[in-house]
C-alpha atoms as a PDB file:
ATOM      1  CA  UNK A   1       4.394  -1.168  17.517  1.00  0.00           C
ATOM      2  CA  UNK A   2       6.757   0.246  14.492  1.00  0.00           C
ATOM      3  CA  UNK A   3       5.231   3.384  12.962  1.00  0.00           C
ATOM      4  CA  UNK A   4       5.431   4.166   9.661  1.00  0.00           C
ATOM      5  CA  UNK A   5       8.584   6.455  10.796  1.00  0.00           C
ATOM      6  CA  UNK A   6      10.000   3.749  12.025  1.00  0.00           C
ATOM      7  CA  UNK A   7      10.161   1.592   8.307  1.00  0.00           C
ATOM      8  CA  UNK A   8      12.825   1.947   5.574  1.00  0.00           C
ATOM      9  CA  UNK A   9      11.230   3.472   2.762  1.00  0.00           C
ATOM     10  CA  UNK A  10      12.331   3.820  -0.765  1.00  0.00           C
ATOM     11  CA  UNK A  11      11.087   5.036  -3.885  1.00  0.00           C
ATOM     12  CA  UNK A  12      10.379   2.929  -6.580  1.00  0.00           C
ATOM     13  CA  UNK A  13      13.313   2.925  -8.387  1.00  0.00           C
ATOM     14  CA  UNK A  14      14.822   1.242  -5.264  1.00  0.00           C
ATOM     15  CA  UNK A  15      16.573   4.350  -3.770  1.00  0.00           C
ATOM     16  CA  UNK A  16      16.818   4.848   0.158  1.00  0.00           C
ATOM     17  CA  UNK A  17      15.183   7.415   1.496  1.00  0.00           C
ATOM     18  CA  UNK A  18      17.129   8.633   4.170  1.00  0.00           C
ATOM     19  CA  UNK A  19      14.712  11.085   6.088  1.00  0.00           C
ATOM     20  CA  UNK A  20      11.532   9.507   5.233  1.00  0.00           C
ATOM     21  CA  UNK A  21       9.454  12.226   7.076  1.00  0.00           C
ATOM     22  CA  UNK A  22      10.831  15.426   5.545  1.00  0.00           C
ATOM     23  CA  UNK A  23      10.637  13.487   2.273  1.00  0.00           C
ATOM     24  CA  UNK A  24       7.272  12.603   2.680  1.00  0.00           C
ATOM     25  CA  UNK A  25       6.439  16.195   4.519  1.00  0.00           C
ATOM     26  CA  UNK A  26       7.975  18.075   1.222  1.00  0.00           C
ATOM     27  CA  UNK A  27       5.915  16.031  -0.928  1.00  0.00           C
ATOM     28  CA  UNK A  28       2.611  15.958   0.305  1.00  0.00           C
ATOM     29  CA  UNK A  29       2.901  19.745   0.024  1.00  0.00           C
ATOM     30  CA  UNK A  30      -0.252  21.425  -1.893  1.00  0.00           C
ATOM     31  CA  UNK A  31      -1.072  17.515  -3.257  1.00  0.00           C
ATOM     32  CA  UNK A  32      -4.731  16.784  -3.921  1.00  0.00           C
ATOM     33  CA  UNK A  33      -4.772  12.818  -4.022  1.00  0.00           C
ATOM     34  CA  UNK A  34      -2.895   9.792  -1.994  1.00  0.00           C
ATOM     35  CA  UNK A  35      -3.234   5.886  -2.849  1.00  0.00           C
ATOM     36  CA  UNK A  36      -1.977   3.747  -0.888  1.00  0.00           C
ATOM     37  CA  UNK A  37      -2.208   0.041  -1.951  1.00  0.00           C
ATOM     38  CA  UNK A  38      -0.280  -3.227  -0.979  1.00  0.00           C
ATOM     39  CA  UNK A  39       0.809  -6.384  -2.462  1.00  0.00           C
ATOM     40  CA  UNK A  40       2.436  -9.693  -1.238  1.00  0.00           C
ATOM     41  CA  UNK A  41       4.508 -12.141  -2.746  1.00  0.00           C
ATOM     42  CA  UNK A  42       5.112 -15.547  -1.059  1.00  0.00           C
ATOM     43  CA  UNK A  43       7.985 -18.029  -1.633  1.00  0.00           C
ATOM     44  CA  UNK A  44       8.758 -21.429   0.033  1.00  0.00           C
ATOM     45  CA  UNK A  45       9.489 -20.057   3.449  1.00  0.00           C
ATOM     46  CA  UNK A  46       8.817 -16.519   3.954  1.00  0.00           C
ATOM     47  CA  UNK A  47       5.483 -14.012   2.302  1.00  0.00           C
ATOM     48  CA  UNK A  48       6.829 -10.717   2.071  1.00  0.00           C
ATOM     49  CA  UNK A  49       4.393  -7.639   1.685  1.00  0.00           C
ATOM     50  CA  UNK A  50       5.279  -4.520  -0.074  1.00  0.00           C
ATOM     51  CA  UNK A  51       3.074  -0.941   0.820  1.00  0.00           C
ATOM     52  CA  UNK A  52       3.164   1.794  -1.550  1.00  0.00           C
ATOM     53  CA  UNK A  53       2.237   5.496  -1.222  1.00  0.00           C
ATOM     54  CA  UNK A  54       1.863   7.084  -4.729  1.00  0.00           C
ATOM     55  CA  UNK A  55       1.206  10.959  -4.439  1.00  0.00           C
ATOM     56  CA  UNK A  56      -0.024  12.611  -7.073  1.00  0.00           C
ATOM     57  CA  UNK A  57      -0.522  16.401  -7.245  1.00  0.00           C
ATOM     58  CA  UNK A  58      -1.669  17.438 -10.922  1.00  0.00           C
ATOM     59  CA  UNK A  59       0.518  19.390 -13.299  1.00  0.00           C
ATOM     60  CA  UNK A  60       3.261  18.905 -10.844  1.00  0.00           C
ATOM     61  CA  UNK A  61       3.897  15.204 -11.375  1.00  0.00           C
ATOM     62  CA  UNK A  62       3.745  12.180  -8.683  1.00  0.00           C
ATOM     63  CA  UNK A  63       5.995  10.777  -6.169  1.00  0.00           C
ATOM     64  CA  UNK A  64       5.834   6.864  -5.128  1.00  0.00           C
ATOM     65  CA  UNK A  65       7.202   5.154  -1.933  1.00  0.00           C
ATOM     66  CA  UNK A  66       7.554   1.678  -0.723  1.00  0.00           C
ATOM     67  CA  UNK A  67       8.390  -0.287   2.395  1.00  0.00           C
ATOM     68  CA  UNK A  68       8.666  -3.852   2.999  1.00  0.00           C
ATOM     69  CA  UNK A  69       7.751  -6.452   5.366  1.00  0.00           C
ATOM     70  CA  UNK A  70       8.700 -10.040   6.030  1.00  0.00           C
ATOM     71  CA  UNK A  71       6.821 -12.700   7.803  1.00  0.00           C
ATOM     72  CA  UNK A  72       7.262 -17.015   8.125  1.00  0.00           C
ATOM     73  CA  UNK A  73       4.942 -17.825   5.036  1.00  0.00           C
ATOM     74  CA  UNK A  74       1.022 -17.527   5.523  1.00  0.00           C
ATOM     75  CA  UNK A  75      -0.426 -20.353   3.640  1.00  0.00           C
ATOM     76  CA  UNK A  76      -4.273 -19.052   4.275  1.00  0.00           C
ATOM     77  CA  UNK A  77      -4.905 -16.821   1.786  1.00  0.00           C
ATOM     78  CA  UNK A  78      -7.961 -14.940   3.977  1.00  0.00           C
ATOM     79  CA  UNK A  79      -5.183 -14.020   6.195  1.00  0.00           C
ATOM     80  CA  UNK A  80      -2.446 -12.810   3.529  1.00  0.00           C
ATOM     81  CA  UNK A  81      -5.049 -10.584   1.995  1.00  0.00           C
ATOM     82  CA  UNK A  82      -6.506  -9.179   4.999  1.00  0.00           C
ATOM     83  CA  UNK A  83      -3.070  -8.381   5.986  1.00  0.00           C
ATOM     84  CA  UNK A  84      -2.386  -6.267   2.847  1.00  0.00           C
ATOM     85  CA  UNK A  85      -5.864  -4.733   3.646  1.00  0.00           C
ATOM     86  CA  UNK A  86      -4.445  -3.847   7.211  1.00  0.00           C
ATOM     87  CA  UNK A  87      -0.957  -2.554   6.379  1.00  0.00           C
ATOM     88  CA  UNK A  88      -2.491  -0.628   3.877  1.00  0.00           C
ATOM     89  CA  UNK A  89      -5.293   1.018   6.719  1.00  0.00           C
ATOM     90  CA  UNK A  90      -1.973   1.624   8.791  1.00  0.00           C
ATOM     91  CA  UNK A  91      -0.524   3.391   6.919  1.00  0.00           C
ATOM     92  CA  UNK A  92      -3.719   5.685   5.924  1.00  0.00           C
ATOM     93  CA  UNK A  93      -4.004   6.359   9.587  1.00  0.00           C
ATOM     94  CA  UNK A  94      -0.648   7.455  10.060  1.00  0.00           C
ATOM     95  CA  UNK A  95      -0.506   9.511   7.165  1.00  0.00           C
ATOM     96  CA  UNK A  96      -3.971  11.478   7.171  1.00  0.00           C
ATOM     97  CA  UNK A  97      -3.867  13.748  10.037  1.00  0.00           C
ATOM     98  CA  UNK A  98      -0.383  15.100   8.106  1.00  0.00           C
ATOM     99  CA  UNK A  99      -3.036  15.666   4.919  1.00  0.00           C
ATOM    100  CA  UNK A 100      -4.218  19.641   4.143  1.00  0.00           C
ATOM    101  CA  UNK A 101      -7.807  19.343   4.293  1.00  0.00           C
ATOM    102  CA  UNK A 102      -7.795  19.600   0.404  1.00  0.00           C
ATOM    103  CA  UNK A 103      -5.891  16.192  -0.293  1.00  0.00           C
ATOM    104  CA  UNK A 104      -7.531  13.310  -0.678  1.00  0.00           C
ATOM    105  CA  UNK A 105      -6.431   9.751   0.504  1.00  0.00           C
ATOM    106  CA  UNK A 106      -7.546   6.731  -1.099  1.00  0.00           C
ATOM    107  CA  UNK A 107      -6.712   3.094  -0.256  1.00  0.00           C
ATOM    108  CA  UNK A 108      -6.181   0.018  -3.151  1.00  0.00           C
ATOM    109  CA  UNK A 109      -7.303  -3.233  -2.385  1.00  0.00           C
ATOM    110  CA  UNK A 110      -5.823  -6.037  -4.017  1.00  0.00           C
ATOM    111  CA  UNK A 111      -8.732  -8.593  -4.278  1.00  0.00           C
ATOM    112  CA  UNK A 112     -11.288  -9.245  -7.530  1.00  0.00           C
ATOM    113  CA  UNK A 113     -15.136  -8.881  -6.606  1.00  0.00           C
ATOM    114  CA  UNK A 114     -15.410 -11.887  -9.619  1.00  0.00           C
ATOM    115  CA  UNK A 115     -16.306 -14.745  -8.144  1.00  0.00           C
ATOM    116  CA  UNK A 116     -14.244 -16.774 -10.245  1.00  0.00           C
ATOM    117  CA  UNK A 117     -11.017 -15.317  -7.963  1.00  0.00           C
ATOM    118  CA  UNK A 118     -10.902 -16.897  -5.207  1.00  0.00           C
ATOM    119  CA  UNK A 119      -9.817 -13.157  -3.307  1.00  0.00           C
ATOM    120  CA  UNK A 120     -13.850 -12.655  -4.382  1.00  0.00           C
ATOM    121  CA  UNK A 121     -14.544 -14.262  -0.542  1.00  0.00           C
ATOM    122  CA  UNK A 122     -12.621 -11.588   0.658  1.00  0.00           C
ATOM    123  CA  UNK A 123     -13.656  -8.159  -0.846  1.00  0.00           C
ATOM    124  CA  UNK A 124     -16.548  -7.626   1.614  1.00  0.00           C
ATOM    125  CA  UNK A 125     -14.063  -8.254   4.694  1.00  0.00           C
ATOM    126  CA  UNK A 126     -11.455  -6.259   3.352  1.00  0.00           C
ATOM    127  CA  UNK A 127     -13.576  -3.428   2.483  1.00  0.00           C
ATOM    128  CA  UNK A 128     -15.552  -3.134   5.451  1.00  0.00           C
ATOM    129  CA  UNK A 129     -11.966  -3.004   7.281  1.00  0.00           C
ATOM    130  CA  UNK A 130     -11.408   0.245   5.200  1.00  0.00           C
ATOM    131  CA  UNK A 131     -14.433   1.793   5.242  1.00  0.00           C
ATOM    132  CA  UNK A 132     -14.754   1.304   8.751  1.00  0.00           C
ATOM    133  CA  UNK A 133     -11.679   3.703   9.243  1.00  0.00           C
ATOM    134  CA  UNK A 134     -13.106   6.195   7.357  1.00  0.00           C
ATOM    135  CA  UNK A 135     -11.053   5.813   4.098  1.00  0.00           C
ATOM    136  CA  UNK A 136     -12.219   5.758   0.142  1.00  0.00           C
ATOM    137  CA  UNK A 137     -11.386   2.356  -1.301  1.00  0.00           C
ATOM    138  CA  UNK A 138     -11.012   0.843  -5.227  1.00  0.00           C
ATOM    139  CA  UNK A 139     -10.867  -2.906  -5.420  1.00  0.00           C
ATOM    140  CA  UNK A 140      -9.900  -4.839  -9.193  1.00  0.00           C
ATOM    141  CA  UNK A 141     -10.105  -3.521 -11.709  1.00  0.00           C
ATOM    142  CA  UNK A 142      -9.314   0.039 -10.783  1.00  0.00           C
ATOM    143  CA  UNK A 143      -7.046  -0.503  -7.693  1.00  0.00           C
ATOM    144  CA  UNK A 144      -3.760   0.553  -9.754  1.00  0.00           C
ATOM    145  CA  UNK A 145      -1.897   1.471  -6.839  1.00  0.00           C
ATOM    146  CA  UNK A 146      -1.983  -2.641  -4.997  1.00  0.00           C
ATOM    147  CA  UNK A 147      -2.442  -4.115  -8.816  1.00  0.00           C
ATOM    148  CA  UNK A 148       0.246  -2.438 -10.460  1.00  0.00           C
ATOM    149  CA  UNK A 149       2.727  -0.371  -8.628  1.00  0.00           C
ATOM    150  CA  UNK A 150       2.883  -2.987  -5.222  1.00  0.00           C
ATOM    151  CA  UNK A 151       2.899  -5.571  -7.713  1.00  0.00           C
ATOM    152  CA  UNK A 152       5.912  -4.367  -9.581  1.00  0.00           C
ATOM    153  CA  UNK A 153       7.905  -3.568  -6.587  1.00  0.00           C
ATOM    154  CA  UNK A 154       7.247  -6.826  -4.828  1.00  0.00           C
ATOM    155  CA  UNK A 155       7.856  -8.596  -8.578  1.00  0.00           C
ATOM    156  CA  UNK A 156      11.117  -6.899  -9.232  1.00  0.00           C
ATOM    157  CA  UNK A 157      12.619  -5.583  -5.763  1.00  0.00           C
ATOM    158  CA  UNK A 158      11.395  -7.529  -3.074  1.00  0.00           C
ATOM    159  CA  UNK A 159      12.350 -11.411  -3.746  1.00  0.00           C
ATOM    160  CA  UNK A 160      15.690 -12.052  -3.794  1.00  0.00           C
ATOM    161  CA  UNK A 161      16.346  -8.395  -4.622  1.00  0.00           C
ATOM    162  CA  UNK A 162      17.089  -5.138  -3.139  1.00  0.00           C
END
């Protein structure tokens, strides 16, 4: 099983990041809150799923990260969504026991509790998932970090893009 060493990460602005773990070591330095939150996108063939790690530490600014992953297209959506739920728990995981006991980590779940959205099936599955592990969750509307940063970076750098 890859780790989260193991992925190619880059920030936002599509950038490399060459030594992921010192990167990630030097900025998680004195930080008092992690989100982590992921996104997928789906074409004719393939749904690709981008994870994002946005540190913030106040006064000093933020840092965001992404990595990307590629699977045969999954036409249920139960199973796209849990997945995002899942590579977003992985990643929590990895990255907590690296946390001062200070920081905070919490995880943004891309599905609408209104019933009028069909991801509304899902929220008590996907939360339970997260809670489960131990992890703080936000689900729509105030899951910024799977709503609005994953969602750009699988909008703009994922699809046919860098």
């Amino acid at each position: 099983m890859e780790t989260m060493f193991g992925k190619v990460w880059k920030t936002v602005e599509g950038k490399k990041v060459e030594n992921f773990q010192a990167e990630l070591a030097s900025a998680i330095q004195g930080v008092q809150t992690i989100f982590i939150g992921t996104d997928s996108q789906q074409d004719a063939m393939k749904t690709q799923y981008v994870t994002v790690i946005v540190i913030h530490n106040p006064g000093h600014g933020g840092r965001a990260f992404y990595t990307k992953e590629t699977v045969p297209k999954i036409k249920s959506r139960r199973e796209r969504l849990v997945k995002e739920a899942w590579l977003s728990v992985a990643v929590a995981m990895e990255l907590s026991p690296l946390l001062s006991e200070e920081a905070s980590l919490e995880i943004h779940l891309d599905a609408n509790p209104n019933t009028k959205f069909e991801s509304s099936k899902y929220v008590k599955e996907m939360v339970s998932m997260v809670v489960s592990q131990g992890f703080a969750y936000k689900i729509k509307p105030e899951a910024w970090a799977a709503m609005h940063v994953a969602d750009h970076v699988v909008k703009t750098r994922v699809i046919g893009r860098a």
